[in-house]
N, C-alpha and C. Protein backbone atom coordinates (compact mmCIF):
# COMPACT_ATOMS: atom_id res chain seq x y z
N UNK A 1 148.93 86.76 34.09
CA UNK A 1 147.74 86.53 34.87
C UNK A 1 146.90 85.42 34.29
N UNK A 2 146.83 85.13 32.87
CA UNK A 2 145.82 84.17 32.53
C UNK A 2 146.51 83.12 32.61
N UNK A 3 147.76 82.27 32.77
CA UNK A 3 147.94 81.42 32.65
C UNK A 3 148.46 81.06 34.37
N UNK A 4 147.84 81.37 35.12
CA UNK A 4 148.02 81.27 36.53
C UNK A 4 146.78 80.07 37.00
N UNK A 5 146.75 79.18 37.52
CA UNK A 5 145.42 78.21 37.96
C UNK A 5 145.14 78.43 39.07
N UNK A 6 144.25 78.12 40.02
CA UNK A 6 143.79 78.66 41.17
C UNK A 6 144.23 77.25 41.92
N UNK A 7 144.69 77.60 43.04
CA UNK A 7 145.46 76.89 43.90
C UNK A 7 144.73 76.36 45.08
N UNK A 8 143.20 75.98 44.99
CA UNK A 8 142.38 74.86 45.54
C UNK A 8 141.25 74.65 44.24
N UNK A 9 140.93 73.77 45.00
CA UNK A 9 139.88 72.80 43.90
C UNK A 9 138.65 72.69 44.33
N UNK A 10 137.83 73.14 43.02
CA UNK A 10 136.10 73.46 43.57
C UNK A 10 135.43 72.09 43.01
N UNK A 11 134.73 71.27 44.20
CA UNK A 11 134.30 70.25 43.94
C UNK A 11 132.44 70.45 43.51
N UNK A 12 132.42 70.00 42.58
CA UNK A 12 130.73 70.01 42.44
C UNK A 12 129.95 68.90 43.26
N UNK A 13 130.43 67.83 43.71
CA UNK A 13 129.61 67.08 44.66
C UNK A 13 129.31 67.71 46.26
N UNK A 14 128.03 67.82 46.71
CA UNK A 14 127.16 68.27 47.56
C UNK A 14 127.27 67.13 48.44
N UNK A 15 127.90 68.18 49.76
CA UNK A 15 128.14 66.65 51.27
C UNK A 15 126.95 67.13 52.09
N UNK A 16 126.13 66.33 52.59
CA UNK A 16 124.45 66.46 53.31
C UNK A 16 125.17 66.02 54.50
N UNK A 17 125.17 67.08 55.50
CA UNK A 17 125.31 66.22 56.61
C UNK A 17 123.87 65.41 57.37
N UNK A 18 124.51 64.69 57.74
CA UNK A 18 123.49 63.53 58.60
C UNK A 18 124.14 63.42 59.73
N UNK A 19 122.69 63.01 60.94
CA UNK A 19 123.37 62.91 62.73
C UNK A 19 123.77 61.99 62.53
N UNK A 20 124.34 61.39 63.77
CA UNK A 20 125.35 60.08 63.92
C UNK A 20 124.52 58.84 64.34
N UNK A 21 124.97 58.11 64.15
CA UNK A 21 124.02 56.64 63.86
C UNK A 21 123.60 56.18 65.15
N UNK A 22 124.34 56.12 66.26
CA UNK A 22 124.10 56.08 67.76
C UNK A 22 123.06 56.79 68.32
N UNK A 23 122.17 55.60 69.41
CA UNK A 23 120.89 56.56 69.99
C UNK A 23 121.50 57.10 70.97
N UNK A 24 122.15 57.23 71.66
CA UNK A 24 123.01 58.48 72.68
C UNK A 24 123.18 59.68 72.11
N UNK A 25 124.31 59.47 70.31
CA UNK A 25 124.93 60.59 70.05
C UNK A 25 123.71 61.29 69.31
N UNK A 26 122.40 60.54 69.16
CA UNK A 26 121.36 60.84 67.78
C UNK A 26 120.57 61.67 68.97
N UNK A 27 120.32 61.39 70.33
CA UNK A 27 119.45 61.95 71.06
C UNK A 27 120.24 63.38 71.49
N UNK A 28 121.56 63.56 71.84
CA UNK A 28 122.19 64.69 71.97
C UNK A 28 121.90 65.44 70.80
N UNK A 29 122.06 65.27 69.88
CA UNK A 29 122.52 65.90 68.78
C UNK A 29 120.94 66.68 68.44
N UNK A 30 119.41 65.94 68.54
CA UNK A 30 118.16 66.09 68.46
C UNK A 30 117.79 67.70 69.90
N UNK A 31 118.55 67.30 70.48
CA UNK A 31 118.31 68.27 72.04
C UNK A 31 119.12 70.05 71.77
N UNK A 32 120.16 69.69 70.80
CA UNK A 32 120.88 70.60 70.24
C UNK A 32 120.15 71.35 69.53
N UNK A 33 119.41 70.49 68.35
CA UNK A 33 118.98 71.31 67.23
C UNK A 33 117.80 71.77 67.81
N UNK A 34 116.60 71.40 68.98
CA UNK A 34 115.70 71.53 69.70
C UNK A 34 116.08 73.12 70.60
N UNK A 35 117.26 73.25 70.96
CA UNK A 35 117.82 74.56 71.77
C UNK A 35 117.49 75.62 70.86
N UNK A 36 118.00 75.37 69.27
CA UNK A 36 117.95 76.05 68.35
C UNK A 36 116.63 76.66 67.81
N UNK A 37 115.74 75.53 67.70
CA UNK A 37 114.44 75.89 67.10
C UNK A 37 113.61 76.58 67.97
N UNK A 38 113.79 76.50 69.49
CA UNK A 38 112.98 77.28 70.20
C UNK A 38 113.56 77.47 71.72
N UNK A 39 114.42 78.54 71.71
CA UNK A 39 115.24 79.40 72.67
C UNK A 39 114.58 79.45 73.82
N UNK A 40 114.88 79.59 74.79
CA UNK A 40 114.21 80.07 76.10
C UNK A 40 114.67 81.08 76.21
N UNK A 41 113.72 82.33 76.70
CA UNK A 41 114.09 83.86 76.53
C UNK A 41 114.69 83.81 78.24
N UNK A 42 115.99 85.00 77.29
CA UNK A 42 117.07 85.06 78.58
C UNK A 42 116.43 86.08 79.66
N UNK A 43 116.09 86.11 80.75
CA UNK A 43 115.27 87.69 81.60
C UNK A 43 116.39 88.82 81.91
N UNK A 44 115.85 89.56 81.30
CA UNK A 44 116.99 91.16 81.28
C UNK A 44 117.46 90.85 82.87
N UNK A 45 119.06 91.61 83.23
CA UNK A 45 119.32 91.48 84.57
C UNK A 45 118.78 92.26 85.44
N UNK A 46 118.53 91.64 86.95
CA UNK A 46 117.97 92.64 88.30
C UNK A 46 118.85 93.56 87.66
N UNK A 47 117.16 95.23 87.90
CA UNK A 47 117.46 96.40 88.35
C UNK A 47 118.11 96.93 86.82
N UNK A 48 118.45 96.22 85.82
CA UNK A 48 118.39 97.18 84.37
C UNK A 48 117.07 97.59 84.53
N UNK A 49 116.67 98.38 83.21
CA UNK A 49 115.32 99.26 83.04
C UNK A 49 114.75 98.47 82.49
N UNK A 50 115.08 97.36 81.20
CA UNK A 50 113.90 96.29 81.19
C UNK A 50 113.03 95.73 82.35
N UNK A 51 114.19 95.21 83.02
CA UNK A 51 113.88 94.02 84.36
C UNK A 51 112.79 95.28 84.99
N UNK A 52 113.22 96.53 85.18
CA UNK A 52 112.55 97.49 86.15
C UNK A 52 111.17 97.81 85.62
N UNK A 53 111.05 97.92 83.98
CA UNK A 53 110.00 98.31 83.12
C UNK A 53 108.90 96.82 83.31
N UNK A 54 109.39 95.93 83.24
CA UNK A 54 108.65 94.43 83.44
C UNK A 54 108.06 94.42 84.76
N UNK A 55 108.56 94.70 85.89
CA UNK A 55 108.51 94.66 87.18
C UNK A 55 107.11 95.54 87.77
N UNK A 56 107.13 96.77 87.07
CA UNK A 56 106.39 97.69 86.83
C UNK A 56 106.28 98.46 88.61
N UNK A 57 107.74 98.23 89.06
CA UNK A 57 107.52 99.20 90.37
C UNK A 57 107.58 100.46 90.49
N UNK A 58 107.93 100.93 89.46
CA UNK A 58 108.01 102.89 88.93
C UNK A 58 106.97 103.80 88.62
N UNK A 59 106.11 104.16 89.05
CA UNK A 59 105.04 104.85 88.85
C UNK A 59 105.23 106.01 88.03
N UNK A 60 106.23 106.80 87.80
CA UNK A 60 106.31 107.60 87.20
C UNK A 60 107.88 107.40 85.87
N UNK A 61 107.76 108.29 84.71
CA UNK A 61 108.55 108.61 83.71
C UNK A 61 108.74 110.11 83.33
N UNK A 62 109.83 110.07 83.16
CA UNK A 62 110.24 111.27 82.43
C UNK A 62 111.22 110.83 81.12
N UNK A 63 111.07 111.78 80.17
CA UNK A 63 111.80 111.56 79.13
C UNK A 63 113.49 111.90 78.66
N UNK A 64 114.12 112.76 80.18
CA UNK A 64 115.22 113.10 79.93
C UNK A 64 115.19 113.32 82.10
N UNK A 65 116.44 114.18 81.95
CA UNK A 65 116.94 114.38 82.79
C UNK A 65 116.69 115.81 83.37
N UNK A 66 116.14 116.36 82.43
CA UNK A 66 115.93 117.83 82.30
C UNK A 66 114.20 118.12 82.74
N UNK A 67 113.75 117.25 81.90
CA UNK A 67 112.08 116.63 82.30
C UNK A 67 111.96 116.08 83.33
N UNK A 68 112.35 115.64 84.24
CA UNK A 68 112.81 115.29 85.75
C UNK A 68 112.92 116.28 86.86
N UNK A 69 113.87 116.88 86.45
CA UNK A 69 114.12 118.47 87.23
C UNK A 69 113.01 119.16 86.84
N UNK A 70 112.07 119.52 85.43
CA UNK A 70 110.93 120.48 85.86
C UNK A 70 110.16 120.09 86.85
N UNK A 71 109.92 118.92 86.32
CA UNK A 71 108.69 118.15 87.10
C UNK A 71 108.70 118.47 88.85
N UNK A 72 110.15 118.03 89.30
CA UNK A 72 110.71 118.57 90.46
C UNK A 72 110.48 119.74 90.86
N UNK A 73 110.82 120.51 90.29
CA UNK A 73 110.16 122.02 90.78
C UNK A 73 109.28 122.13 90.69
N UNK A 74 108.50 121.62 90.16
CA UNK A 74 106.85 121.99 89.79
C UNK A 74 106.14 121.36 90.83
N UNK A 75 106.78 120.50 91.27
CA UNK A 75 105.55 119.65 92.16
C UNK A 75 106.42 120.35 93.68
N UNK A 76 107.47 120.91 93.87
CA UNK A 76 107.54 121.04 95.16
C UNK A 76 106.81 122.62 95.20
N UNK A 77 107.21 123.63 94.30
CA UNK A 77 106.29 124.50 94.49
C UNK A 77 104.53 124.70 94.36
N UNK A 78 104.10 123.72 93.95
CA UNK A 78 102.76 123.87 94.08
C UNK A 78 102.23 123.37 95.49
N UNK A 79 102.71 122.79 96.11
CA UNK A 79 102.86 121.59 97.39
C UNK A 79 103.10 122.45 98.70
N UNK A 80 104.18 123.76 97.71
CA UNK A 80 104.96 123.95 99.08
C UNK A 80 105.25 123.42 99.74
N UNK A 81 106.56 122.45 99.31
CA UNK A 81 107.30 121.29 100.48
C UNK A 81 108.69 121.16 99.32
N UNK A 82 109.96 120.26 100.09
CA UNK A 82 110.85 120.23 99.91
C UNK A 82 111.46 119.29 99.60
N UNK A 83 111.55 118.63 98.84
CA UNK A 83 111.83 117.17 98.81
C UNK A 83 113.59 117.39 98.60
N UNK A 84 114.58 116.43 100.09
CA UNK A 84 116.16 116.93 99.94
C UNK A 84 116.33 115.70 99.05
N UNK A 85 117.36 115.27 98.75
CA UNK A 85 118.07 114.34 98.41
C UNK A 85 118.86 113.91 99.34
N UNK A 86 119.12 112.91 100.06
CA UNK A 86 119.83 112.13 100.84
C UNK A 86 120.55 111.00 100.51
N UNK A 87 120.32 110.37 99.22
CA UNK A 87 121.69 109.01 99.16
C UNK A 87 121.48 108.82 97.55
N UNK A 88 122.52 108.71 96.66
CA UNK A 88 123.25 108.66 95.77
C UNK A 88 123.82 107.30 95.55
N UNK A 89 122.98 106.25 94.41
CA UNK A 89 123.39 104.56 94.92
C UNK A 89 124.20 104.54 93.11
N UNK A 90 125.56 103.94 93.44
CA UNK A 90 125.74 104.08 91.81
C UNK A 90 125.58 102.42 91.54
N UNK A 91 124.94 102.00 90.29
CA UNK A 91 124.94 100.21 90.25
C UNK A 91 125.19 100.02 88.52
N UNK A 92 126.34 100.23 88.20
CA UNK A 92 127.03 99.85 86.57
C UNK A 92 127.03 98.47 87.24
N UNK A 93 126.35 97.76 85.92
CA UNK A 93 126.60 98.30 84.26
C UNK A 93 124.95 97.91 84.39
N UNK A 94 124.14 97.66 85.40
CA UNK A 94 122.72 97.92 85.31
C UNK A 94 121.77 99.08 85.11
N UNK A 95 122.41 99.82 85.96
CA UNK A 95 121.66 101.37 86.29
C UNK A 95 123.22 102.03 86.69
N UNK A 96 122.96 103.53 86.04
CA UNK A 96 124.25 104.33 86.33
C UNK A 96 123.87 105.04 87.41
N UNK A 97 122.94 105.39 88.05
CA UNK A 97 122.52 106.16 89.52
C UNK A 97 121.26 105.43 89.67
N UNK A 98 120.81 105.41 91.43
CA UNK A 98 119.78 105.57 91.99
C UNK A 98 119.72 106.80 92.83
N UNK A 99 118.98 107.47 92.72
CA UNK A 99 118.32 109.12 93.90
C UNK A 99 117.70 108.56 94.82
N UNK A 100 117.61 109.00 95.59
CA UNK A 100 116.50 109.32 96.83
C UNK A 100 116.35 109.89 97.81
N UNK A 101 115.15 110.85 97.35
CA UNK A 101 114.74 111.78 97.76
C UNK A 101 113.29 111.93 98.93
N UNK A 102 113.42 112.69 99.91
CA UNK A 102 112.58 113.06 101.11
C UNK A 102 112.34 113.87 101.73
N UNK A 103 110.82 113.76 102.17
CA UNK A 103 110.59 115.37 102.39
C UNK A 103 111.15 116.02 103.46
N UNK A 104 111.65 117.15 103.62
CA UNK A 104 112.58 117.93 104.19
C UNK A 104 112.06 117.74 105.53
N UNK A 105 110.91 117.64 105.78
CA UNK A 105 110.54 117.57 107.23
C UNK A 105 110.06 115.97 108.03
N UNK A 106 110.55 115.09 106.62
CA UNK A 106 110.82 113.69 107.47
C UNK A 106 111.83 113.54 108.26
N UNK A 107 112.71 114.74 108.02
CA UNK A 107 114.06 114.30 108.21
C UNK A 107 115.23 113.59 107.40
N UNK A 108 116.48 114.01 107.30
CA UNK A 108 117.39 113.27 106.49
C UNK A 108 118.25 112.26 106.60
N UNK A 109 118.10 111.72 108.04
CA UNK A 109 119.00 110.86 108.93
C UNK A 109 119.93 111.40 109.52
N UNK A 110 120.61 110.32 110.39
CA UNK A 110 121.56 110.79 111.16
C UNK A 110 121.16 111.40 112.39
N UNK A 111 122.11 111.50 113.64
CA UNK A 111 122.42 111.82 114.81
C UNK A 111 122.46 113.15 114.65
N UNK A 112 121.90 114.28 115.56
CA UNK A 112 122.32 115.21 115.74
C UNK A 112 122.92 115.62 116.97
N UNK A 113 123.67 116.26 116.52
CA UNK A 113 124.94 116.20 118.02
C UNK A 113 124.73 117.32 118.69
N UNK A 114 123.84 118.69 118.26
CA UNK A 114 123.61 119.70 118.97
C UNK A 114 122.35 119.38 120.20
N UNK A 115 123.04 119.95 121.38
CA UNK A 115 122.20 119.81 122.43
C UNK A 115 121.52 121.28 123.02
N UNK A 116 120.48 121.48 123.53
CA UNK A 116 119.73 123.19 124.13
C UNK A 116 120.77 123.18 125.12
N UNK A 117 120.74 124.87 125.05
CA UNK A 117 121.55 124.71 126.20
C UNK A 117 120.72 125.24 127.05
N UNK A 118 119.64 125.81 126.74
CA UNK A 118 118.05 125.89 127.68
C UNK A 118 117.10 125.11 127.38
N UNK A 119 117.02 123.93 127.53
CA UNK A 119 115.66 123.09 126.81
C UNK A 119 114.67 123.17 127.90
N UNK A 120 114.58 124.01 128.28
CA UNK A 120 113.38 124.67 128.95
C UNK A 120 112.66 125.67 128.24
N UNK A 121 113.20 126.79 127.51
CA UNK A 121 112.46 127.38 126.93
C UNK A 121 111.60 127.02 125.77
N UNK A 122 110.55 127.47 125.84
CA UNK A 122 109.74 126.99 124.24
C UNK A 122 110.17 127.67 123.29
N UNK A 123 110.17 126.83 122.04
CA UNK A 123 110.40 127.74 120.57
C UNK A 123 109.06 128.52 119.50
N UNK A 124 109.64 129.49 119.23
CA UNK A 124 108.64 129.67 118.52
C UNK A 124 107.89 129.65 117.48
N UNK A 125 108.72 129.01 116.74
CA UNK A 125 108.53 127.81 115.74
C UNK A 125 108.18 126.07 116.25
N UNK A 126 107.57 125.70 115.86
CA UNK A 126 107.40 124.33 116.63
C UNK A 126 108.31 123.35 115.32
N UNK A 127 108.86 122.54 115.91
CA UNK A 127 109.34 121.95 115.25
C UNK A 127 109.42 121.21 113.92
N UNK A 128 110.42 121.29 112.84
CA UNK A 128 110.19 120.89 111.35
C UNK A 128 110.10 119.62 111.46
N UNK A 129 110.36 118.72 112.06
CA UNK A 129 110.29 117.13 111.62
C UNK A 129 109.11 116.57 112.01
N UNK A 130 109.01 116.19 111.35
CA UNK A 130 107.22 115.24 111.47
C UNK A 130 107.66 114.03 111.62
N UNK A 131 108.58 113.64 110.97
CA UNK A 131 109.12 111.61 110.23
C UNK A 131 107.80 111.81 109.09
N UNK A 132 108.06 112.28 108.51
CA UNK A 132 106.89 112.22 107.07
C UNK A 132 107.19 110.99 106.38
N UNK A 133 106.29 110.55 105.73
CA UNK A 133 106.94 109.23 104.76
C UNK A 133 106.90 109.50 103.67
N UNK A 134 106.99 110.98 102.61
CA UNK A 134 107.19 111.12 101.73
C UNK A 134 108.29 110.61 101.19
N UNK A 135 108.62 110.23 100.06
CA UNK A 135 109.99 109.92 99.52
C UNK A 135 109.51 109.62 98.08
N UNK A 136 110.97 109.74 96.99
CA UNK A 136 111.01 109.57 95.89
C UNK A 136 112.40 109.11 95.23
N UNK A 137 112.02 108.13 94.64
CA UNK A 137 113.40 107.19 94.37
C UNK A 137 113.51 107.06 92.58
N UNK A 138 114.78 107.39 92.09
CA UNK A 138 114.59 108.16 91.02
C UNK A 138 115.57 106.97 90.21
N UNK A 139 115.69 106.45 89.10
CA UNK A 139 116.37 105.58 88.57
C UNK A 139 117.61 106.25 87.23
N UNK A 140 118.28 106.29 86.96
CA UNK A 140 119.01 106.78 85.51
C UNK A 140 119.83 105.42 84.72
N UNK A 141 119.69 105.50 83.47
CA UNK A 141 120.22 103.80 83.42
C UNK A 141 121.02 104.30 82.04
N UNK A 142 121.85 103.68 81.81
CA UNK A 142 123.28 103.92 81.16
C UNK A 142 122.54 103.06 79.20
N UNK A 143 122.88 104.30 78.24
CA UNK A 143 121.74 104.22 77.03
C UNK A 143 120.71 104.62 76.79
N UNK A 144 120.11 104.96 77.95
CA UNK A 144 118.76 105.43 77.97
C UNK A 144 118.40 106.55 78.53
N UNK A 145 117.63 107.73 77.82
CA UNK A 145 117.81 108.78 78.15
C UNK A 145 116.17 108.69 79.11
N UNK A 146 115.61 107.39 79.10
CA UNK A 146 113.88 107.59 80.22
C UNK A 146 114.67 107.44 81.40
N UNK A 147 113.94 108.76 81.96
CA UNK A 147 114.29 108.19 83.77
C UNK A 147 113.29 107.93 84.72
N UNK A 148 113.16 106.73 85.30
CA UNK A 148 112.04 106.30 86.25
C UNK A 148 112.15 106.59 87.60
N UNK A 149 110.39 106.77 88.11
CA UNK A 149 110.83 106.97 89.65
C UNK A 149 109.22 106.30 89.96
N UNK A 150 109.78 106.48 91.49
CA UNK A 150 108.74 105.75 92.64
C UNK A 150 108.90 106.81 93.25
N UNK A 151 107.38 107.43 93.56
CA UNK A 151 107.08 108.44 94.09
C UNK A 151 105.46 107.86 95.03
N UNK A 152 105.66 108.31 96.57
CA UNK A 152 105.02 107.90 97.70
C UNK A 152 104.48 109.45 97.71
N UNK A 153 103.24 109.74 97.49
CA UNK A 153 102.96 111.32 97.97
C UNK A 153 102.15 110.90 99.36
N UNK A 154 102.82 110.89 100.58
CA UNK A 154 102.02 110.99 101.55
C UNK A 154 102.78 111.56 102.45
N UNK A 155 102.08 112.72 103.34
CA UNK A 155 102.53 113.59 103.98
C UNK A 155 101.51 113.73 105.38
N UNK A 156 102.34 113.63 106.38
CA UNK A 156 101.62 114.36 107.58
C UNK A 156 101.83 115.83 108.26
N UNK A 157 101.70 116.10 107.34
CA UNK A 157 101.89 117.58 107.49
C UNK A 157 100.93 118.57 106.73
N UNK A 158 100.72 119.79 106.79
CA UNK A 158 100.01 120.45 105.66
C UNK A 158 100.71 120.92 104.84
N UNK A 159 100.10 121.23 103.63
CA UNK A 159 100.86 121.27 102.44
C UNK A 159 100.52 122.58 101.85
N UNK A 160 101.28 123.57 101.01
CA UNK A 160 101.22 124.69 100.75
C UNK A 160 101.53 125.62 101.66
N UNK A 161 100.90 127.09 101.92
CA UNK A 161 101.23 127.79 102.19
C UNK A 161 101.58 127.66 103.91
N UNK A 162 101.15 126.81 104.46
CA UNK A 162 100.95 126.30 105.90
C UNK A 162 102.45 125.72 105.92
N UNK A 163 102.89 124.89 105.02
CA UNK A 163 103.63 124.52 105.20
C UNK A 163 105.56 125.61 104.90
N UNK A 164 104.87 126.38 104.05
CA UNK A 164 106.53 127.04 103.78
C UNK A 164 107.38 128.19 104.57
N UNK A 165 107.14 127.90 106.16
CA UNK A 165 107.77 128.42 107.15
C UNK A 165 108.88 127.35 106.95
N UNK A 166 108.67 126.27 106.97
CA UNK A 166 109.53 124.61 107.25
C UNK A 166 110.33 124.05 105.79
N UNK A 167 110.55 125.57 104.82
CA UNK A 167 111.18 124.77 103.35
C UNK A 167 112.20 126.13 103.31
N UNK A 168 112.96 125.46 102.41
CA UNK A 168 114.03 126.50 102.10
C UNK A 168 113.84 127.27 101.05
N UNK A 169 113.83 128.17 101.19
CA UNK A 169 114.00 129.26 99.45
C UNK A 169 114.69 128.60 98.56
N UNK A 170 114.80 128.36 97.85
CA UNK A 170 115.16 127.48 96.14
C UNK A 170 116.34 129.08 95.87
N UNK A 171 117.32 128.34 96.05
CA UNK A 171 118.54 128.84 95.31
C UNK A 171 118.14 130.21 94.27
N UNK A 172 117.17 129.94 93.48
CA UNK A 172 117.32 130.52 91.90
C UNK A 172 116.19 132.31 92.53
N UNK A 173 115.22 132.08 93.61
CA UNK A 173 114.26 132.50 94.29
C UNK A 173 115.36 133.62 95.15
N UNK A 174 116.61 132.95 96.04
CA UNK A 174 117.62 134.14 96.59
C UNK A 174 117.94 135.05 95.66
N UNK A 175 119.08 134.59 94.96
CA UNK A 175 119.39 135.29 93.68
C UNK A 175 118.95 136.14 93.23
N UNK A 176 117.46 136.02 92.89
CA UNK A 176 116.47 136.73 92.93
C UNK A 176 116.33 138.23 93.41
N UNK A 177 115.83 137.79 94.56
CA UNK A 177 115.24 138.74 95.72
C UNK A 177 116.73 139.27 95.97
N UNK A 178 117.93 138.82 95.92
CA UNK A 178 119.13 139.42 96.54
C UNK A 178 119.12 140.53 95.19
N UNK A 179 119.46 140.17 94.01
CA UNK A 179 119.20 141.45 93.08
C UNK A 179 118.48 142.56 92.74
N UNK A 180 117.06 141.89 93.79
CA UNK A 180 115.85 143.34 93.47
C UNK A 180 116.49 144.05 94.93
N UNK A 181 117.18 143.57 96.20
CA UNK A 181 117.38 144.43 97.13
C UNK A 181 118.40 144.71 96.73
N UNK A 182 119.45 144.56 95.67
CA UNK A 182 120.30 145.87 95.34
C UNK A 182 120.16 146.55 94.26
N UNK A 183 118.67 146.86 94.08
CA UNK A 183 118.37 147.55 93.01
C UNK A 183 117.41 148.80 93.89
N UNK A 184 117.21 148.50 94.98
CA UNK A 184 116.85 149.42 95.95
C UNK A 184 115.49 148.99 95.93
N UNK A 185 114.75 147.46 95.53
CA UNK A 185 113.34 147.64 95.25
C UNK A 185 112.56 147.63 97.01
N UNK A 186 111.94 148.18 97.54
CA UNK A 186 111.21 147.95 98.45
C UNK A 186 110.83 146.34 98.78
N UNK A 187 111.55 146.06 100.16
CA UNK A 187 111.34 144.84 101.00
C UNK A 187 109.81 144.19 100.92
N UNK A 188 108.27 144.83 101.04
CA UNK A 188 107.21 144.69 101.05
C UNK A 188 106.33 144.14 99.83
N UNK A 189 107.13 145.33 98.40
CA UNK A 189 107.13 144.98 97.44
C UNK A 189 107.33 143.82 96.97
N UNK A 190 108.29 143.42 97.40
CA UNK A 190 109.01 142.02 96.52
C UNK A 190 108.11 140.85 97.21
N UNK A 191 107.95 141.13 98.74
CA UNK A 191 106.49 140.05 99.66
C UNK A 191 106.10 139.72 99.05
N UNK A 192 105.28 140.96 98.50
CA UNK A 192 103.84 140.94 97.76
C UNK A 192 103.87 140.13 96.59
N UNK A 193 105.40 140.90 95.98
CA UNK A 193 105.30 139.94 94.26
C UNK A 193 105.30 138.64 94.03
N UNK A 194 106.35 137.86 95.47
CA UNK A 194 106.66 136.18 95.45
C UNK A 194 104.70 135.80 95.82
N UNK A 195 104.51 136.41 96.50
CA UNK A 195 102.96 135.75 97.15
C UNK A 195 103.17 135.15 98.17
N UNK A 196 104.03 136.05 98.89
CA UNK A 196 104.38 135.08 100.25
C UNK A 196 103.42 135.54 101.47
């Protein structure tokens, strides 16, 4: 091993580079190092959560996905109203979902193909659709556990207890009430307990 030499050669003279002597190649070369010293900032792409956070069209945050869904329940039961979900937008590698959501009695789109077969008689319910312009448009973005939304609270309709002839029982609310009626609890009882 010690009598082995190293098989390149370390020079002690120091090479300075210098631009090129030409005012063409001297002015390119000046525009280069100019790119360098002061960047132009690149703008995050449409519809990532920067671009969306900059934009500032989201009125609301949540911190997870889970914080989203309380919030959701919380605001349709105090409201008494229903907000469905109607369209599901997927946009990788910007945003991994868009939601959007509307109130049950704007309507959800689409044709309905059922016709009366007495549309003479009156109902006795008057009808759930208003065309409400409630809606809420919910963002999820791929890395990031904040989820943003745009939320419109305007309703032509009344809200609360006026309104929850025209909403559906919440899944978790059947379940419910289906287990206290096979526990034999009294029908009136259980009225009373939801606060309906």
């Amino acid at each position: 091993m010690q009598g082995l030499k190293p098989s390149f050669r370390l020079d002690r003279t120091t090479q300075h580079f210098s631009p090129p002597a030409s005012s063409a190649a001297s002015s390119t070369f000046c525009s280069v190092f100019r790119a360098f010293e002061d960047p132009t900032p690149v703008p995050p792409p449409a519809g990532s959560f920067d671009s969306d956070v900059a934009l500032g069209i989201f009125n609301l945050r949540w911190e997870n996905w889970a914080g989203f869904e309380q919030w959701l329940g919380e605001e349709q039961r105090r409201k008494g109203i229903e907000l469905s979900l109607v369209n599901t937008y997927l946009g990788e590698p910007e945003f991994s979902r868009k939601l959007r959501y509307v109130c049950s009695r704007g309507g959800t789109g689409g044709i309905k193909t059922y016709a009366k077969k007495f549309p003479e008689r009156e109902r006795k319910m008057p009808n759930k659709r208003t065309d409400c312009a409630c809606r809420l448009l919910v963002k999820q973005y791929p890395g990031v556990s904040v989820i943003l939304g745009d939320y419109l609270d305007e309703h032509d309709h009344p809200l609360g207890n006026a309104n929850l002839p025209f909403t559906q029982i919440p899944r978790e609310t059947r379940e419910y009430i289906a287990g206290l009626l096979r526990l034999k609890v009294d029908p009136d009882h259980i009225v009373r307990r939801l606060g309906v």
